[in-house]
Structure formats: structure tokens, C-alpha cells
N, C-alpha and C. Protein backbone atom coordinates (compact mmCIF):
# COMPACT_ATOMS: atom_id res chain seq x y z
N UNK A 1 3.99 -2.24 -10.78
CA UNK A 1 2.80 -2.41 -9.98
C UNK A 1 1.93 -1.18 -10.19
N UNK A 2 0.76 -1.15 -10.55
CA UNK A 2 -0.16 -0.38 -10.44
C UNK A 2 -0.81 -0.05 -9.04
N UNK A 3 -1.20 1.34 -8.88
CA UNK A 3 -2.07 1.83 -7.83
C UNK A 3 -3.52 2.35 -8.15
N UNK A 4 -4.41 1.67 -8.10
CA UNK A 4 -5.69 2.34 -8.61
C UNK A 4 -6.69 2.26 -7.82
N UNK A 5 -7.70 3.30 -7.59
CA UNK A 5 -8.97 3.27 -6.98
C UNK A 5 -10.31 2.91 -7.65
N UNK A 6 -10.99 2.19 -6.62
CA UNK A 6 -11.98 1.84 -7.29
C UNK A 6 -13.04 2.35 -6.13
N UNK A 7 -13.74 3.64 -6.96
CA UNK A 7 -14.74 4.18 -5.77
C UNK A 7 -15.80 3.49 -5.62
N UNK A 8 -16.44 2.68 -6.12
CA UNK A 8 -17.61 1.89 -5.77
C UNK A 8 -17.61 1.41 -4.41
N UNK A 9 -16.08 0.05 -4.59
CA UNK A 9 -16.12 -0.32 -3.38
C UNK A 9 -15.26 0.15 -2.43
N UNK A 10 -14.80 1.55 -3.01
CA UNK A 10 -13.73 2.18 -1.65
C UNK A 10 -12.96 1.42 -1.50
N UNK A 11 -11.97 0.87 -2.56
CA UNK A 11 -10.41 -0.01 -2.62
C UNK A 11 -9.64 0.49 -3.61
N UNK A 12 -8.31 0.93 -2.77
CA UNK A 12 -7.18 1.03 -3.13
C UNK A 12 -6.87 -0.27 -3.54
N UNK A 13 -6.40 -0.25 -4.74
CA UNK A 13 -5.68 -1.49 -5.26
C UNK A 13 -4.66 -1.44 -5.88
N UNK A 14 -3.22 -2.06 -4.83
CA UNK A 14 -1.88 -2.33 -5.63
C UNK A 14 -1.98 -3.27 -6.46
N UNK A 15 -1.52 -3.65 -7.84
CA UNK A 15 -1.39 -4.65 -8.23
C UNK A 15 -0.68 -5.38 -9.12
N UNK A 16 -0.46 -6.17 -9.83
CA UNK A 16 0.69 -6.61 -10.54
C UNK A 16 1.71 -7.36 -10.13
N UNK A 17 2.52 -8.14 -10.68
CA UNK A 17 3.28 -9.41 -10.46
C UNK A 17 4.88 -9.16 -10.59
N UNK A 18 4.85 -8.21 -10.00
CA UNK A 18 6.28 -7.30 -9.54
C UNK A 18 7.54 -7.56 -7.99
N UNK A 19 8.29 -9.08 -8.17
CA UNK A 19 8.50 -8.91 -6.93
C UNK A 19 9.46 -8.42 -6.72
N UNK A 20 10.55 -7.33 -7.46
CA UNK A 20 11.22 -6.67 -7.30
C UNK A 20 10.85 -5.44 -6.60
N UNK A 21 9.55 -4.86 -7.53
CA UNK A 21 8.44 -3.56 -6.64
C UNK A 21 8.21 -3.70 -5.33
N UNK A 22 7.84 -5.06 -4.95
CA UNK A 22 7.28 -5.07 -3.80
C UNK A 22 8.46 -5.35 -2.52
N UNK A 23 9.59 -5.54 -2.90
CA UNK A 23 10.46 -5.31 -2.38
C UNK A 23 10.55 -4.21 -2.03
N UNK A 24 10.56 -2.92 -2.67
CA UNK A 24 11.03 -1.89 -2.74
C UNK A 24 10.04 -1.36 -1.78
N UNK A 25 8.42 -1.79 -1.88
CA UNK A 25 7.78 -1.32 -0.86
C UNK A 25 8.05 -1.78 0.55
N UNK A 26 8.51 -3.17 0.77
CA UNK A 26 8.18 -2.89 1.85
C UNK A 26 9.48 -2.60 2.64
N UNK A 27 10.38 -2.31 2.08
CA UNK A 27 11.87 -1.92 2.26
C UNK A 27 11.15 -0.26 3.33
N UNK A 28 10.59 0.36 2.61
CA UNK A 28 10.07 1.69 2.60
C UNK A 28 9.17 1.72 4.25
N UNK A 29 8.10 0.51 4.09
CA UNK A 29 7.28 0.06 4.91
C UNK A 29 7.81 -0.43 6.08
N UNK A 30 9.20 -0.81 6.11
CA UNK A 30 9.56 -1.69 7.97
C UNK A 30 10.36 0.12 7.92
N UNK A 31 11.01 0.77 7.06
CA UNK A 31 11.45 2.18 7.80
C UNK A 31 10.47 2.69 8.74
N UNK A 32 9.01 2.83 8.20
CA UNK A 32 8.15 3.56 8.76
C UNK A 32 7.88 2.38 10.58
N UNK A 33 8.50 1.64 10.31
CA UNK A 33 7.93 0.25 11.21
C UNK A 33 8.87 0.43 12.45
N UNK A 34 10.18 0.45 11.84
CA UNK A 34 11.32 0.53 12.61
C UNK A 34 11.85 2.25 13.47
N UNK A 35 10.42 3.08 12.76
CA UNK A 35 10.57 4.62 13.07
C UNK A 35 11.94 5.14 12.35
N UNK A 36 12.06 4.72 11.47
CA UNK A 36 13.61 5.75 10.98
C UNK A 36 13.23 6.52 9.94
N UNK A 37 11.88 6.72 8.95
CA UNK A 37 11.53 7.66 8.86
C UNK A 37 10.08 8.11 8.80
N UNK A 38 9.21 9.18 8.31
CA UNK A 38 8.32 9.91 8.88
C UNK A 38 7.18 9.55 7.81
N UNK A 39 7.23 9.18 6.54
CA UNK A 39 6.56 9.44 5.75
C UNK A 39 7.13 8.67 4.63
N UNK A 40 6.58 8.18 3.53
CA UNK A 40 7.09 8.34 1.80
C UNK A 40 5.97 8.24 1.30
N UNK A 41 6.14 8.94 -0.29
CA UNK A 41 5.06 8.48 -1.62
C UNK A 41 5.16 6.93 -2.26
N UNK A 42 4.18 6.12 -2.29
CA UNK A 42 4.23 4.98 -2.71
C UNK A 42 4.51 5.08 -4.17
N UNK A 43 3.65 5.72 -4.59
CA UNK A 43 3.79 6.28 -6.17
C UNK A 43 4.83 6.92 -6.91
N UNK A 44 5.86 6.97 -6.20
CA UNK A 44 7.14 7.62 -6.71
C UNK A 44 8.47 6.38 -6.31
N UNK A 45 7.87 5.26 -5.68
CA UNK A 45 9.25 4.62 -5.78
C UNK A 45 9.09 3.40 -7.05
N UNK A 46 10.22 3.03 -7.27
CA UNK A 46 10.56 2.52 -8.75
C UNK A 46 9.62 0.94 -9.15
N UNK A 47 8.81 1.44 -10.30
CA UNK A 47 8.21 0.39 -10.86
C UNK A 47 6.65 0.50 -10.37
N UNK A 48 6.31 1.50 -9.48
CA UNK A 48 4.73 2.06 -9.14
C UNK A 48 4.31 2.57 -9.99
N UNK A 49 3.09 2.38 -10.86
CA UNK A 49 2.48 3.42 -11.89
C UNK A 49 1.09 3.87 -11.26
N UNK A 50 0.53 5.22 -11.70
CA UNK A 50 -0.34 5.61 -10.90
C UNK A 50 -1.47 5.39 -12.23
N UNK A 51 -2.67 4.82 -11.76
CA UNK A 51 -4.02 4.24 -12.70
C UNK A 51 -4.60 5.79 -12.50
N UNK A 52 -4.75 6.56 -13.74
CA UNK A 52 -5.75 7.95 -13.40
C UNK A 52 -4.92 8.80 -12.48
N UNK A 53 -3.81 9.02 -12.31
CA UNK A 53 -3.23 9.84 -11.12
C UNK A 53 -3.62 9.63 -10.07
N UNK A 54 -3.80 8.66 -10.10
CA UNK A 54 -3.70 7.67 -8.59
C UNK A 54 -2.24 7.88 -7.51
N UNK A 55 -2.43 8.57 -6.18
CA UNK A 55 -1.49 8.98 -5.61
C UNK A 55 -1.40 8.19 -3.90
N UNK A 56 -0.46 7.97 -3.55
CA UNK A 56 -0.43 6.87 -2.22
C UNK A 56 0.91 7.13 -0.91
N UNK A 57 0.15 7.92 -0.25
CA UNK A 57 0.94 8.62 0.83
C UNK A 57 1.10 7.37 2.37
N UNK A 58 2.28 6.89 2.07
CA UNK A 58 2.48 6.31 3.71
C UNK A 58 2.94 6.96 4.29
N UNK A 59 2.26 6.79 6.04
CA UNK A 59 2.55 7.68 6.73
C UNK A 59 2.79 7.26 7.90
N UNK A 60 3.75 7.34 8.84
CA UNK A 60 3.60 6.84 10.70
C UNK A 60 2.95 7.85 11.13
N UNK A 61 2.38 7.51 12.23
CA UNK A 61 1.46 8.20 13.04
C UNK A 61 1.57 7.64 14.23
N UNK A 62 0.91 7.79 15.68
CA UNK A 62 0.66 7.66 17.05
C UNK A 62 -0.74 6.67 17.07
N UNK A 63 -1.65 6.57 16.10
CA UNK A 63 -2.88 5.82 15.94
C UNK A 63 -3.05 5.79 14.57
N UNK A 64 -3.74 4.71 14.43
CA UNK A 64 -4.11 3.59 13.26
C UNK A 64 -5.39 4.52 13.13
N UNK A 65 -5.16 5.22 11.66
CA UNK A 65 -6.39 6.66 11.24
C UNK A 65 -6.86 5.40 9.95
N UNK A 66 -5.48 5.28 8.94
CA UNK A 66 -5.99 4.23 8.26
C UNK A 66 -5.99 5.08 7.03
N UNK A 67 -6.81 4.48 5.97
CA UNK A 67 -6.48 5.17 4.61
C UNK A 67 -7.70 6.09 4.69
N UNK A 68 -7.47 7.13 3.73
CA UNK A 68 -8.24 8.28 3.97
C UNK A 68 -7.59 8.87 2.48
N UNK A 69 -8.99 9.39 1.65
CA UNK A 69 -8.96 10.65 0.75
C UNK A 69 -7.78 11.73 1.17
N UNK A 70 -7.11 11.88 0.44
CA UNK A 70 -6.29 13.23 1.10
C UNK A 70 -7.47 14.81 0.22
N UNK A 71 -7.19 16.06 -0.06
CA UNK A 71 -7.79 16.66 -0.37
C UNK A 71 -7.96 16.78 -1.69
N UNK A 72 -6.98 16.09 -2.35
CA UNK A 72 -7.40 16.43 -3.87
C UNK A 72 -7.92 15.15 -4.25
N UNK A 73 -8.67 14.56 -5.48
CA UNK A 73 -9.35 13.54 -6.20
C UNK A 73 -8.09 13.05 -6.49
N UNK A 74 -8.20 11.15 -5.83
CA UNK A 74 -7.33 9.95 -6.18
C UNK A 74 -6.06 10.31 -5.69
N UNK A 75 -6.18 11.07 -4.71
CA UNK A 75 -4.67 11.02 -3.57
C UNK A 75 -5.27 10.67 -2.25
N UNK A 76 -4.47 9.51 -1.56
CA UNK A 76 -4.83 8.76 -0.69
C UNK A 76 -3.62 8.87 0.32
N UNK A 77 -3.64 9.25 1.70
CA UNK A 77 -2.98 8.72 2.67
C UNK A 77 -3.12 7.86 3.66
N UNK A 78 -2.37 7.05 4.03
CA UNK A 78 -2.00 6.10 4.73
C UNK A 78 -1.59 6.25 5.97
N UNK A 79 -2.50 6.59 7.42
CA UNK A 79 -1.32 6.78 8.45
C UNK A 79 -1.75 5.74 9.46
N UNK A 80 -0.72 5.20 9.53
CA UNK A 80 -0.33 4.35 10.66
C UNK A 80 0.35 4.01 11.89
N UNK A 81 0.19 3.69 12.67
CA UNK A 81 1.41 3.36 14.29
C UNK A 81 2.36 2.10 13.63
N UNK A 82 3.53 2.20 13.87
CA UNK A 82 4.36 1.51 13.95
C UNK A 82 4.57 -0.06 13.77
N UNK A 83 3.70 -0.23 15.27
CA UNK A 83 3.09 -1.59 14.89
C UNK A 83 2.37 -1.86 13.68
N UNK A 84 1.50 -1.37 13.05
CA UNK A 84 0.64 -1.66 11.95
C UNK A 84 1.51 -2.17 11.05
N UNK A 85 2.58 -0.68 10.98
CA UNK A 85 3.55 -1.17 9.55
C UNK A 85 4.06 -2.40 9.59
N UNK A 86 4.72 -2.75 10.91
CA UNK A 86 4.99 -4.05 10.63
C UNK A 86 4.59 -5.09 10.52
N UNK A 87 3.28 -5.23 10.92
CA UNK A 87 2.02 -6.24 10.14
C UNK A 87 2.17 -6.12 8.55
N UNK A 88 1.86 -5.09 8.32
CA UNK A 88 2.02 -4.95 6.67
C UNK A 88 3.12 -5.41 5.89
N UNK A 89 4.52 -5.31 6.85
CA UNK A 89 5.94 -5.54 6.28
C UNK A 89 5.19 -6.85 5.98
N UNK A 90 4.92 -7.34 7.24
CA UNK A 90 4.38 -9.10 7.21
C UNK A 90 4.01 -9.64 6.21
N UNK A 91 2.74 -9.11 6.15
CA UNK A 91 2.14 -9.20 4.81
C UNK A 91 2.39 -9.25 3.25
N UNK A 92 3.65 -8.03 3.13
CA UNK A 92 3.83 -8.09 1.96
C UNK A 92 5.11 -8.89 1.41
N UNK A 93 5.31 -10.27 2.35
CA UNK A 93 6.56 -10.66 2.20
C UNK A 93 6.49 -11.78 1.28
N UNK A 94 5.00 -12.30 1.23
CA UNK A 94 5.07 -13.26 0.17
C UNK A 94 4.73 -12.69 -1.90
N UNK A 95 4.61 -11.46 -1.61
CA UNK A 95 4.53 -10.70 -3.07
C UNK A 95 6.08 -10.02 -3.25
N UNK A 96 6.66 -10.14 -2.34
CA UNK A 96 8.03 -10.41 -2.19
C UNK A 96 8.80 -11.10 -2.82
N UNK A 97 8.65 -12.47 -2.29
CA UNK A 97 9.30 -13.47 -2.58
C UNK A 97 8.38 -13.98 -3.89
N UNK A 98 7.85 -13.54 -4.79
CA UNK A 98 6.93 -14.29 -5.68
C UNK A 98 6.05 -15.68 -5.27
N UNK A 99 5.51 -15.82 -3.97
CA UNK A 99 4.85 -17.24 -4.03
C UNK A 99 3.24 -16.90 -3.75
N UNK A 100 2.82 -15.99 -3.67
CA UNK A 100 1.55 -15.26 -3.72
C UNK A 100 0.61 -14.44 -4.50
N UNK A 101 1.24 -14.56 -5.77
CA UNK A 101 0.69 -13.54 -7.02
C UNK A 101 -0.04 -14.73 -7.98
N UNK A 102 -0.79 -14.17 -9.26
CA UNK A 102 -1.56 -14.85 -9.68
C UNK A 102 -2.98 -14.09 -9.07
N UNK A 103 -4.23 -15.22 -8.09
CA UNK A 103 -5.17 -14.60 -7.84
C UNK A 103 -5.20 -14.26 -6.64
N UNK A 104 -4.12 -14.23 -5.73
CA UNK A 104 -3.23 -14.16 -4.14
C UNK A 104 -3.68 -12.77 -4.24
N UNK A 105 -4.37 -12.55 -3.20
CA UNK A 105 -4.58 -10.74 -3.04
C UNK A 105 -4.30 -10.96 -0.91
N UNK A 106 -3.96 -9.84 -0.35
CA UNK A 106 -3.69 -9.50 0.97
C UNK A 106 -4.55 -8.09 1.10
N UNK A 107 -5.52 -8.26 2.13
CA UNK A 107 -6.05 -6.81 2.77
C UNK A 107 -4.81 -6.20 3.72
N UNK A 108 -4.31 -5.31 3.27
CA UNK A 108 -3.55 -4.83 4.00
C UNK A 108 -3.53 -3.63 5.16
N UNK A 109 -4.78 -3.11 5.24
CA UNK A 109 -5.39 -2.27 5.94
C UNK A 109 -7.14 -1.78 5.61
N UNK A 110 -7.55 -1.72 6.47
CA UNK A 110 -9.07 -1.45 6.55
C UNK A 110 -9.73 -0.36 7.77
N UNK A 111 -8.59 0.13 8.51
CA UNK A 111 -8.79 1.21 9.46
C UNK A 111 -9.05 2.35 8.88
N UNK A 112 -9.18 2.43 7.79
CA UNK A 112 -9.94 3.76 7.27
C UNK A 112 -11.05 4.10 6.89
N UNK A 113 -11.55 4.88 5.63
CA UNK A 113 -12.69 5.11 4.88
C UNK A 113 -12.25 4.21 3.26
N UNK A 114 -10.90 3.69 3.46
CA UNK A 114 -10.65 3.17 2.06
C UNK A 114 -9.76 2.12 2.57
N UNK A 115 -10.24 0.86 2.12
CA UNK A 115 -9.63 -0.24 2.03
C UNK A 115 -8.37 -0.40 1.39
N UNK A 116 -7.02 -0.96 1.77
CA UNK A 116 -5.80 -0.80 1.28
C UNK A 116 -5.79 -2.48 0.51
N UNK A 117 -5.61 -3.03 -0.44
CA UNK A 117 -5.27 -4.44 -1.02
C UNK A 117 -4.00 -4.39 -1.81
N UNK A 118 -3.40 -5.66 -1.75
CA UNK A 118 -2.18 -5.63 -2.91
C UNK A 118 -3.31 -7.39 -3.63
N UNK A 119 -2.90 -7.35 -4.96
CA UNK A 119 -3.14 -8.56 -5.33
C UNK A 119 -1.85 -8.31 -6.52
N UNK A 120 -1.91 -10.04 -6.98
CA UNK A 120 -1.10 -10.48 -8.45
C UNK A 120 -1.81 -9.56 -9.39
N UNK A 121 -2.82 -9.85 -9.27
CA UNK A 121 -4.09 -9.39 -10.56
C UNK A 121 -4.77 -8.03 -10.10
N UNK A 122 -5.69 -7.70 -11.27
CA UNK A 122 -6.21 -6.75 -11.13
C UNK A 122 -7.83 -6.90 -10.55
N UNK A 123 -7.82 -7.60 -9.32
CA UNK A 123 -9.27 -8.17 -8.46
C UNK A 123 -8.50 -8.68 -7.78
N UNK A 124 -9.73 -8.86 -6.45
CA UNK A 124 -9.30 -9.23 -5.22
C UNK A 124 -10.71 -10.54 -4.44
């Protein structure tokens, strides 16, 4: 799965037809859901490639901040409440199970300055 930004329209875009990857995310994603842990890099778990050093920080938080520039160019964090994540677990269960890829894209967050998407493809 690729992670790439597209600054025009301020979207993060996961993408690719990976439902082993997306397993792996949202394995990562109900931790942060279920509070058992604090944080991970999206971009470092197995089968994520970063487009341009494209970098993708999930994060729990107390309030839905949402995606946000971190300080360096094409590193992005993610912080969210609990609840959120598990909307997202929600979400990413049919790129999961493979029945949503192809031209299947999910907004997966928009509480920020940068739109979060997963699609099959590379458009949404």
C-alpha cells in the first residue's frame, strides 16, 4: 500500500489492493481504539511504502485534532479519541476483507487540515 500526499487537494492517500496490509493497519488502529497503545508509524508497518517520503503518524488523543502537517515536509500526524479509531477500524474492514478495492475509496478522517482516504486505486 502506498502513502502519498497530494497538496493541491490536501489528501493523504493510502492506496493499493493490499488486503493483507490493511489488515495489519487496522490491527494497529482498534489498539489505539481499545487504548492499549499510545501511538504507531503507519509507514513502518509491513507492506506500507512511503510516495516521496511520505510519513504517517497515528496517534490517540483526548479530542479529534485530526490530520495535521507534522514539522517536517510530507510527515503527517493523525490524532484521534478513541472513539474515532474505532470508526476507522470500521471502515477499514472492507479493504480488509478484499470486497472494496478497485475504484472503492473510504474518507477516513477529515477533522483536520488534511484529509485522510484509503482507496483500491490511486484516486478517490
Amino acid at each position: 500500500m502506498d502513502i502519498e500526499y497530494f497538496p493541491k487537494e490536501k489528501v493523504l492517500l493510502v492506496h493499493g489492493h493490499e488486503p493483507t496490509v490493511v489488515a495489519h493497519l487496522r490491527e494497529q488502529v482498534a489498539g489505539l481504539a481499545a487504548e492499549q497503545i499510545d501511538s504507531f508509524a503507519v509507514h513502518e508497518l509491513p507492506g506500507f511504502r512511503s510516495v516521496e517520503g511520505c510519513q504517517l503518524f497515528a496517534q490517540r488523543d483526548t479530542f479529534d485534532h485530526g490530520m495535521r502537517p507534522d514539522r517536517e515536509p510530507q510527515v503527517f500526524r493523525c490524532r484521534l479519541r478513541p472513539a474515532t479509531w474505532e470508526n476507522i477500524k470500521d471502515m477499514l474492514e472492507p479493504f480488509r476483507d478484499g470486497s472494496y478495492f478497485g475504484a472503492g475509496h473510504q474518507f477516513l478522517d477529515h477533522h483536520g487540515t488534511v484529509t485522510w482516504i484509503i482507496s483500491g486505486e490511486r484516486g478517490w
